[in-house]
Structures are given as C-alpha cells and as structure tokens.
Protein backbone atom coordinates (compact mmCIF):
# COMPACT_ATOMS: atom_id res chain seq x y z
CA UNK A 1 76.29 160.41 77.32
CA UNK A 2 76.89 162.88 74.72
CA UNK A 3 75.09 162.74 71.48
CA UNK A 4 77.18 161.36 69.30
CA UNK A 5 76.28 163.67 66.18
CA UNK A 6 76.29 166.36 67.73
CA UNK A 7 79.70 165.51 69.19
CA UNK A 8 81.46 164.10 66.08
CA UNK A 9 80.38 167.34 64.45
CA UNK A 10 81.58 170.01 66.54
CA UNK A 11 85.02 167.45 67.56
CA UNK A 12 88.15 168.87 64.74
CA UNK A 13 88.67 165.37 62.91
CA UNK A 14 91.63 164.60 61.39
CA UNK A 15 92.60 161.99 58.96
CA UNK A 16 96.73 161.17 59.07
CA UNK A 17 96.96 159.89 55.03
CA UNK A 18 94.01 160.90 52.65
CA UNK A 19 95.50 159.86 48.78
CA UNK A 20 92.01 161.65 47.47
CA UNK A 21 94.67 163.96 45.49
CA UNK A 22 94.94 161.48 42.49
CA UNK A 23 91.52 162.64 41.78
CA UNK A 24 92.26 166.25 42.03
CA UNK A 25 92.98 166.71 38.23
CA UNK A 26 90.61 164.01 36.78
CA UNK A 27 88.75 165.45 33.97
CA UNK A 28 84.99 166.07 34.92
CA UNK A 29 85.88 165.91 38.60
CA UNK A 30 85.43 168.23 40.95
CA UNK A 31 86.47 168.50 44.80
CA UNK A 32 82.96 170.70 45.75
CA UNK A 33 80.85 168.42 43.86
CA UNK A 34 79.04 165.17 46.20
CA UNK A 35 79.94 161.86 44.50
CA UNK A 36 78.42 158.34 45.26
CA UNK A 37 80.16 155.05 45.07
CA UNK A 38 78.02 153.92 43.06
CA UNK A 39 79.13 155.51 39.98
CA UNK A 40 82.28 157.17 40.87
CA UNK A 41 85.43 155.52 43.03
CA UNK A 42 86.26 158.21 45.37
CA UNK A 43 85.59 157.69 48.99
CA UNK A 44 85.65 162.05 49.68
CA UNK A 45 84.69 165.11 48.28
CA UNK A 46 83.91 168.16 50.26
CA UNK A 47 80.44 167.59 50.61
CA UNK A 48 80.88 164.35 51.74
CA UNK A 49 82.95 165.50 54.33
CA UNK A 50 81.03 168.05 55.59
CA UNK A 51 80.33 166.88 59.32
CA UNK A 52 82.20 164.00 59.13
CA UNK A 53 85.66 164.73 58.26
CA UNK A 54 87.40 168.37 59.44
CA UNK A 55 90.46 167.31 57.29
CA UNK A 56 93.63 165.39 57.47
CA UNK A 57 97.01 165.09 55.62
CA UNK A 58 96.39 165.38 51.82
CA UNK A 59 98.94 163.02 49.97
CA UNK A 60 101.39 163.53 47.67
CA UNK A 61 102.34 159.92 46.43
CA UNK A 62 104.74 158.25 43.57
CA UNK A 63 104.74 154.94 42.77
CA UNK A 64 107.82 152.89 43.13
CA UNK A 65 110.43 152.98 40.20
CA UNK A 66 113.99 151.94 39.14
CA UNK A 67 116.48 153.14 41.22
CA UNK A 68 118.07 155.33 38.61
CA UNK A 69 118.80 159.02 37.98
CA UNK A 70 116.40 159.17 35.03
CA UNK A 71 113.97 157.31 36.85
CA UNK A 72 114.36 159.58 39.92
CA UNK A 73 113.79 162.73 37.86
CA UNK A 74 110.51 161.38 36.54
CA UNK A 75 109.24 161.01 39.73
CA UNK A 76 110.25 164.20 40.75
CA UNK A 77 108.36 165.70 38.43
CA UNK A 78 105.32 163.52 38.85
CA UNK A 79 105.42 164.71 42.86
CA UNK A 80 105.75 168.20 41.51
CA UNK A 81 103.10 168.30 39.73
CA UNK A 82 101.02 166.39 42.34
CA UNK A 83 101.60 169.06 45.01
CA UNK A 84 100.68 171.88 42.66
CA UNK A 85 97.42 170.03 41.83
CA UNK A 86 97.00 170.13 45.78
CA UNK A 87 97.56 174.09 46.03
CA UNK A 88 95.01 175.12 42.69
CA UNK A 89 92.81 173.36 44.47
CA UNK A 90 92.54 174.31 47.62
CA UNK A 91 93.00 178.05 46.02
CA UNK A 92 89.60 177.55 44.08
CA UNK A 93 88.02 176.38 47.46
CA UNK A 94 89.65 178.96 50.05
CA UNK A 95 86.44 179.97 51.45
CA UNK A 96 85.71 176.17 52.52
CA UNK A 97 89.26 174.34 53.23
CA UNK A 98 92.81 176.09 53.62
CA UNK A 99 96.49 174.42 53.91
CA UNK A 100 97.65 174.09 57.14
CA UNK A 101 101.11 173.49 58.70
CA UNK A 102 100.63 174.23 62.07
CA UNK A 103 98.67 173.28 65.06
CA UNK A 104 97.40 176.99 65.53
CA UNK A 105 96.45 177.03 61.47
CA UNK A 106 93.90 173.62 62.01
CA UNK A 107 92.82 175.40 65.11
CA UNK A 108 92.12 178.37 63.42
CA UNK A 109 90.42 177.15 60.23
CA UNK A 110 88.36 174.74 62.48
CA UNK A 111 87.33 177.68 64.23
CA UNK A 112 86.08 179.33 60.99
CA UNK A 113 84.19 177.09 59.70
CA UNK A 114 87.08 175.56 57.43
CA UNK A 115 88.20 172.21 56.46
CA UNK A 116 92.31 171.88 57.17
CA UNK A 117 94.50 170.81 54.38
CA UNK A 118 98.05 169.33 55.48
CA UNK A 119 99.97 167.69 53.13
CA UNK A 120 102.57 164.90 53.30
CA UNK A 121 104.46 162.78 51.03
CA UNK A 122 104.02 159.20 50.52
CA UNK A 123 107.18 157.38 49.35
CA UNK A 124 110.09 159.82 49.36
CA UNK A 125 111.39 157.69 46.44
CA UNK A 126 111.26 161.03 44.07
CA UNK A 127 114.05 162.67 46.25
CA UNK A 128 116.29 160.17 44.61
CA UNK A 129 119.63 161.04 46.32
CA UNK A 130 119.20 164.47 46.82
CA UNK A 131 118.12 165.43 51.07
CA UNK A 132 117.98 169.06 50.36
CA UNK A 133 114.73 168.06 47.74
CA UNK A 134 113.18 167.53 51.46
CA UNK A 135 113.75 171.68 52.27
CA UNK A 136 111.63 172.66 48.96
CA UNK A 137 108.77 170.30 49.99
CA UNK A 138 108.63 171.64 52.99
CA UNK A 139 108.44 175.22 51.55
CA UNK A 140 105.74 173.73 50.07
CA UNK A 141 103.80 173.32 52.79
CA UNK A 142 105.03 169.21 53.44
CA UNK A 143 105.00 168.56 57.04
CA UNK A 144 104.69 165.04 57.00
CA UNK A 145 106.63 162.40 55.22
CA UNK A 146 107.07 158.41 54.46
CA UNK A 147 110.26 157.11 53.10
CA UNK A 148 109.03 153.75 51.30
CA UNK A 149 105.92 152.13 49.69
CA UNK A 150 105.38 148.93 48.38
CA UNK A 151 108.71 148.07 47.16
CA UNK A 152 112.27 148.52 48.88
CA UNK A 153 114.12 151.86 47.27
CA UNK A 154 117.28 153.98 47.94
CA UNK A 155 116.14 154.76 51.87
CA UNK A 156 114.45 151.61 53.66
CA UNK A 157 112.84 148.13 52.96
CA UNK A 158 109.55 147.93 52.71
CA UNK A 159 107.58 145.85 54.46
CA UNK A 160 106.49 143.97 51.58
CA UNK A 161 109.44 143.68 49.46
CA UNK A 162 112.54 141.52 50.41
CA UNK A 163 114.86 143.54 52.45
CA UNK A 164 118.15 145.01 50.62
CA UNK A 165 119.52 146.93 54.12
CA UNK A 166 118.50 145.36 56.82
CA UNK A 167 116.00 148.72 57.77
CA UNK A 168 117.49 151.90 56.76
CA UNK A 169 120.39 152.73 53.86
CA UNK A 170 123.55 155.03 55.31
CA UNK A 171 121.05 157.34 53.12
CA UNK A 172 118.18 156.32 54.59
CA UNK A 173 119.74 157.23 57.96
CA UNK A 174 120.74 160.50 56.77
CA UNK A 175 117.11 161.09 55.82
CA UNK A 176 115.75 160.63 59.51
CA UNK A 177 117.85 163.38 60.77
CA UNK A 178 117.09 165.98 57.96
CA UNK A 179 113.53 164.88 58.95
CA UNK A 180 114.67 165.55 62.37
CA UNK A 181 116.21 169.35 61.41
CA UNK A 182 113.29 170.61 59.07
CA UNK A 183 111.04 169.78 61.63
CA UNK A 184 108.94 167.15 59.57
CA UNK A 185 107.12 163.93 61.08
CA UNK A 186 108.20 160.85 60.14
CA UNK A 187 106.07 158.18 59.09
CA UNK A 188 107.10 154.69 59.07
CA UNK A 189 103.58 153.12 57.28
CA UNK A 190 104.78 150.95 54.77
CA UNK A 191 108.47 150.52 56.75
CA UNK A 192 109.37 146.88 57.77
CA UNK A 193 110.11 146.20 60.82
CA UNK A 194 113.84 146.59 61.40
CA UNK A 195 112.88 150.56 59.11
CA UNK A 196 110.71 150.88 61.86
CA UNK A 197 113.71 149.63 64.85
CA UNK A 198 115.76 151.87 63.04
CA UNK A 199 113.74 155.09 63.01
CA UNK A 200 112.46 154.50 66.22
CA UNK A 201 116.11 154.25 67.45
CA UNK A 202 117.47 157.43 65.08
CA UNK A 203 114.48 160.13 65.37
CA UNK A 204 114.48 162.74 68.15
CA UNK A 205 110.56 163.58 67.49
CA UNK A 206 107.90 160.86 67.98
CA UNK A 207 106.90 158.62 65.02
CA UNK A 208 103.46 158.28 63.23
CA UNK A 209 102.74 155.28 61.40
CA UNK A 210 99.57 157.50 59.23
CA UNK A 211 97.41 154.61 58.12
CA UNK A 212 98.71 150.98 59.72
CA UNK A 213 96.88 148.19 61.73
CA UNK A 214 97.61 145.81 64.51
CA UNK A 215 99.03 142.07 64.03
CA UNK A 216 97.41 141.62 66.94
CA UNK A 217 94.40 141.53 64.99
CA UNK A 218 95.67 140.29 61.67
CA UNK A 219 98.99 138.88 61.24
CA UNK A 220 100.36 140.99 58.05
CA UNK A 221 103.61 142.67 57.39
CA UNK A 222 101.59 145.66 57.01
CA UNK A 223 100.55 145.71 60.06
CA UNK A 224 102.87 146.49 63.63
CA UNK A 225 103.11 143.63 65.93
CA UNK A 226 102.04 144.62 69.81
CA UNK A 227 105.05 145.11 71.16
CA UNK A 228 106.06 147.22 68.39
CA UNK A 229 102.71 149.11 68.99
CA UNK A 230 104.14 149.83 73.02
CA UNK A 231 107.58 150.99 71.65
CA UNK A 232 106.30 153.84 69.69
CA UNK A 233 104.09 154.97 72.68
CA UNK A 234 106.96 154.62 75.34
CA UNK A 235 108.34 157.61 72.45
CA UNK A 236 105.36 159.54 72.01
CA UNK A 237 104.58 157.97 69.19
CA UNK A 238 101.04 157.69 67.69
CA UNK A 239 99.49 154.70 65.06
CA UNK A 240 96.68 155.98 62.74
CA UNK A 241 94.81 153.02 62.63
CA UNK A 242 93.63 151.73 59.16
CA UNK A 243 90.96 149.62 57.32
CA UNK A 244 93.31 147.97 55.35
CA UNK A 245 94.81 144.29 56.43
CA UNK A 246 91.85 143.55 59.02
CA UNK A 247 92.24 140.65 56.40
CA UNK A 248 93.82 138.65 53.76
CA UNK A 249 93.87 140.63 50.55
CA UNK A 250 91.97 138.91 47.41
CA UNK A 251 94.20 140.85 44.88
CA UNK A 252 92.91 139.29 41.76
CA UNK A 253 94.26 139.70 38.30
CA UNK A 254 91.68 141.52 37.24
CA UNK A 255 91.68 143.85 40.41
CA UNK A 256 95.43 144.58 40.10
CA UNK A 257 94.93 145.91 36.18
CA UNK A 258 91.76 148.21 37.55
CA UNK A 259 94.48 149.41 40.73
CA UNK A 260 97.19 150.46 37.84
CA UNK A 261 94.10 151.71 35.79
CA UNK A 262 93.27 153.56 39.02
CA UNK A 263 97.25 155.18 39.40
CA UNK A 264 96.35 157.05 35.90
CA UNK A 265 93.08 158.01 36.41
CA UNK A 266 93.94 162.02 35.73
CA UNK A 267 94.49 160.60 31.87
CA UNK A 268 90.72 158.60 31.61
CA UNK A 269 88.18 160.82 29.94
CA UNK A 270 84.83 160.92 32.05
CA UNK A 271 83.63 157.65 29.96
CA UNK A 272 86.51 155.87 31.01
CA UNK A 273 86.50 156.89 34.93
CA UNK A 274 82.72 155.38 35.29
CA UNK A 275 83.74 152.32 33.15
CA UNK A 276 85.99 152.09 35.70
CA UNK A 277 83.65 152.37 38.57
CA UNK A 278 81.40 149.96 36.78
CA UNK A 279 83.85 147.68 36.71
CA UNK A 280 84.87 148.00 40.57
CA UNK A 281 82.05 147.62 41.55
CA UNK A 282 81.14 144.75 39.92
CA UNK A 283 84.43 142.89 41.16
CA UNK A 284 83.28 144.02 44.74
CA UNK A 285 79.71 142.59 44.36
CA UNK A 286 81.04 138.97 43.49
CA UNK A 287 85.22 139.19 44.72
CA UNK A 288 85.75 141.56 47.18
CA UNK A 289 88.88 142.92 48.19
CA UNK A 290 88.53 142.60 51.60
CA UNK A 291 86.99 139.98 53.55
CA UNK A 292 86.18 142.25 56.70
CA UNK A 293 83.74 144.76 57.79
CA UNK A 294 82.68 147.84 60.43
CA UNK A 295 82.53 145.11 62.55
CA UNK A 296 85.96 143.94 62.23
CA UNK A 297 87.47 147.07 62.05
CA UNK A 298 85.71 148.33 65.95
CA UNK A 299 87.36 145.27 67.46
CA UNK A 300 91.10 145.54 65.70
CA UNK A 301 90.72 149.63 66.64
CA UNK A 302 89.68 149.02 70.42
CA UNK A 303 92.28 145.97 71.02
CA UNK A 304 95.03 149.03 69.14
CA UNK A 305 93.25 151.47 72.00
CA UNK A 306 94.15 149.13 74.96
CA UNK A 307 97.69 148.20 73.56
CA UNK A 308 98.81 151.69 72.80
CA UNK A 309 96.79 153.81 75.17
CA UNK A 310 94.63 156.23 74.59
CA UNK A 311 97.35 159.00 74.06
CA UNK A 312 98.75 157.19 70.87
CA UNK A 313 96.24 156.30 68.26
CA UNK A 314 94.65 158.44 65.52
CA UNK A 315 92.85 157.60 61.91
CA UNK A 316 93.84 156.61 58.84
CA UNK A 317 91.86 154.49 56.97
CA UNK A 318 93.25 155.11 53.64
CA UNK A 319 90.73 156.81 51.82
CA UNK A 320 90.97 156.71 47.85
CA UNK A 321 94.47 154.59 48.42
CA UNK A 322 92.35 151.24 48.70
CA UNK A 323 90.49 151.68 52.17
CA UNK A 324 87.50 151.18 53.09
CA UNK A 325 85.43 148.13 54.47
CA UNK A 326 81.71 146.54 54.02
CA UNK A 327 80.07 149.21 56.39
CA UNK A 328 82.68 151.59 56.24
CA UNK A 329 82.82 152.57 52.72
CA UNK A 330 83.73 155.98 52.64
CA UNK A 331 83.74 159.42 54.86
CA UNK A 332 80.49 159.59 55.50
CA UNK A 333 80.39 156.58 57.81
CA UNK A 334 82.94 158.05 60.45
CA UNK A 335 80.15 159.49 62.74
CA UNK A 336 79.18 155.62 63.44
CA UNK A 337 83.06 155.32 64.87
CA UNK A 338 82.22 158.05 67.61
CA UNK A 339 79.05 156.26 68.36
CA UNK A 340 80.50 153.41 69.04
CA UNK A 341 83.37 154.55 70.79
CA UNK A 342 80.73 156.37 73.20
CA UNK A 343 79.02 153.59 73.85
CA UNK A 344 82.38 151.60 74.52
CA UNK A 345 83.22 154.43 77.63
CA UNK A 346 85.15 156.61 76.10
CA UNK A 347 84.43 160.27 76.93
CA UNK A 348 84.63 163.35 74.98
CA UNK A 349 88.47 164.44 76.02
CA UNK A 350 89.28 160.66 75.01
CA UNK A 351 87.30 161.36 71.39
CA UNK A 352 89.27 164.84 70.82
CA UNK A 353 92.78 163.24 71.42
CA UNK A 354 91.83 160.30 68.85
CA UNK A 355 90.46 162.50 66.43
CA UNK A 356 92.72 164.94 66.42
CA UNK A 357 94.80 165.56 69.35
CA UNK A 358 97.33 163.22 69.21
CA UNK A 359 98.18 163.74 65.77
CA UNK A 360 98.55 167.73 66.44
CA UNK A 361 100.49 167.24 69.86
CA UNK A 362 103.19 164.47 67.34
CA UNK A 363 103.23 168.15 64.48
CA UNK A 364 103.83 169.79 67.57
CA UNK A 365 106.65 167.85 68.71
CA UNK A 366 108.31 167.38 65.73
CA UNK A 367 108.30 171.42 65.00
C-alpha cells in the first residue's frame, strides 16, 4: 500500500464549493498568511493548504433577497464585487495559485507547482431575470453554477423553503439550457428534489451536486435520497460529498446572529473578527453545531462510494460556508481521508478520480 502522504500530496485535489472568498477582503486578512481556529474562523488559507488541498471551485455567493428589481440589482452588485475580490487576489498570489477554467489549465498549474482557482456561483439569485448576466460571468472565468440557496427565488425551490413551482420556474427552465449552451456545470446543491427531477430531466451535460450528503445516512432535505444518488450516476453525474447534515443542526439563537455576523465579516475591523472567533468558539465548546464527527463522516462517504460508484463522487465539505466536523475541522485534516480510504481498498486510480477526476471529466463534459 501506498503511503498515504506521500500519495495525498503528489494526487491534484480538488474541492467542488470552497465559500473561503467572504474572507478575501476582510481587513487584516490575508490569503498567504497561516491562520488557526483558534483565533480566527477560516477553515483555509494557502498555507494551510499546502499539501492538502491543490484547489477547488472558489465561490461567488449572495444571500437570498426579495424577489424584486431593486433587490436584484443589489445583489448584482454584491456578486460583482465578490468575483473581483476573487481575481485581485489571485493576481497578488500568481506565483502560488492561478484561475482555471479548463481541465488542461488545473493540469497545468498542478504541474507547476500551483494551486488551481475555479470559480462558481452559488445562488444565481443576482441574475434576477436577466440569462444573458450568465455570458458575463462566464467571461469572468464562472464555470460552475447553482441556481438556489436557502430560500425558493425566481428559478427553483429550495430544498429548505416551501416549494412555489413544483422544481423549476418556465425561467428556471430556461436557465438549464443557457447553462447547457455556455458550457457551464450545473449544480443542483441546495435544489429540492423535484429542482433536482427537473434538471436531471432538462440538462444535456451531467449534474454536480458540489457539497451535498446522503439520506441514506441522515435523513435531511439537504441531503439526496439513494435512489436519487443512482439517477445522477446512470447521467454521468457526480455528488461532492459534504460534512454538513451527517446530523441534526443545533442552530441556536445565538449561533444564527454570529452566521449573519459571519455574512458581513469584510465590514468587522480586526477587533471585531476575533470577537467573533471568541465567540464561536465558545458556542462550539459547550453547543456545537453539529453533533457528528471524522468518524461519522468516513461511514456516510463510503456508504455514498458504494451507492454511486466510484466514478461519481468528489469533495465538498463546505469549507468557510459552515463545514467542518469534530476531527475534521479544516483543510489540513484531508490527508487522514486518503488514509483511510487506503486502508478501506481503494487504490491510487480510485483516489485520483475522487479527488479530482471526476469533477474534471463532469468540466469536461459540460464544455
């Protein structure tokens, strides 16, 4: 058997949904500087990825808002600004991580020495009503995209909201197949179930649900049922598997406030941000959000392995978007999934198409 290391280090590992870009323009932080949870919230950094995480799909997320004109133009701007914040970073950091929107670019930049920056969208909500806003993200380097959150909008329910069409809007439907044209994946994460039905039916690439989990392990609208889990294989499909909903959620009063404080947390001066992380991890120590661990999360990812196959499950764990289990608190824990997955039988062709390669062949596909 390999070492697992040495394998995990030289292996190009990909993360399908990394929301570390809401720290991107906090004051006092900086993406080439090592942070610790124990003072700080962020779960990567570049240091911290360093031999643990080649890269992954860098998020440009909006929260949910009115379904209004003004409302949309707000959040327009917000994802705007969000995606800039992505390119001045990676331009002050070229000689460590580029953008990527290719197989051949993560290949390359891999091969130097790089990290690989894609970039997706999370909640397509700031399109408002306007599909050809989809063409200018993808000038922008967008090659992956979501079209809900939390709460049901203009596209699709959500599966957590009460549904308002029954899966997909007319414009919702409209948005699969400009999807379909610009060559963009489509991620259903977040979609309910008949979104999912829907897109499943409608797209002519394979789905990726970027950071989602199995029912079969915890029964949560968040999560795909089984059968679900086989339909988007039988269609190429892939399911990065997630942290999140390996169990019920203790979303406390006071956790939800430091969540919404955490959505602003470009506007906290440095005082604020480690009040913050004071305050996190204090509610951690004696409420935790999550009521699971590493331990959990290698049983819910190997019973997603045997469901799916091994040809049609990635990661996403949700980094910086509320991931993150006892054990598994942050990027520099991902060598201890290849060690387990070693000592589980999997071989080193099986490890490249997890880590990577089925997420690359779905970009492919799509393109």
């Amino acid at each position: 058997m390999p070492d697992a290391t040495d394998l995990h280090r030289r292996l190009l590992t990909l993360d399908a949904h990394l929301d570390t870009p809401i720290h991107f323009a906090r004051p006092g932080w900086h993406f080439d500087e090592r942070h610790e949870l124990a003072d700080d919230v962020a779960q990567l950094d570049m240091p911290r990825m360093e031999g643990n995480l080649s890269g992954g799909f860098f998020v440009i997320y909006t929260a949910q808002g009115p379904l209004t004109d003004e409302a949309y133009a707000a959040a327009l701007a917000s994802a705007r600004r969000r995606s800039r914040e992505i390119d001045e970073t990676l331009a002050r950091f070229a000689d460590r991580i580029g953008p990527a929107t290719t197989v051949a670019d993560a290949t390359r930049l891999h091969g130097e020495g790089r990290m690989v920056a894609f970039r997706s969208i999370e909640n397509c909500y700031p399109i408002g009503e306007d599909l050809g806003l989809l063409a200018e993200f993808h000038g922008h380097g967008v090659r992956m995209a979501g079209p809900v959150h939390v709460r049901t909008n203009q596209l699709a329910d959500s599966s957590t909201d009460m549904p308002r069409w029954n899966g997909l809007s007319p414009l919702g439907e409209a948005w699969v197949a400009e999807m379909n044209r610009l060559g963009m994946v489509i991620d259903a994460s977040h979609a309910s179930d008949a979104a999912f039905d829907r897109m499943l039916e409608l797209s002519k690439a394979p789905l990726v649900l970027s950071h989602s989990g199995t029912r079969g392990f915890y029964d949560h609208p968040r999560n795909l049922d089984d059968d679900r889990i086989r339909a988007l294989a039988a269609r190429g499909g892939v399911i990065g598997f997630t942290t999140i909903y390996l169990s019920a959620m203790h979303m406390s009063a006071e956790r939800a406030g430091l969540f919404r404080t955490m959505g602003h947390i470009g506007d906290l001066s440095v005082s604020e941000q480690l009040d913050l992380a004071r305050r996190w991890n204090a509610l951690d120590a004696t409420a935790p959000m999550w009521r699971a661990d590493f331990e959990d999360y290698m049983k819910a990812l190997l019973h997603t392995i045997r469901v799916a196959g091994i040809d049609h499950v990635c990661f996403g764990a949700d980094w910086d978007g509320g991931g993150g289990v006892e054990g598994f608190r942050d990027v520099t824990a991902l060598p201890r999934v290849t060690e387990r997955l070693l000592a589980a039988g999997f071989d080193e062709a099986d490890l490249e198409k997890l880590w990577s390669g089925n997420l690359l062949r779905v970009l492919a596909e799509a393109g």
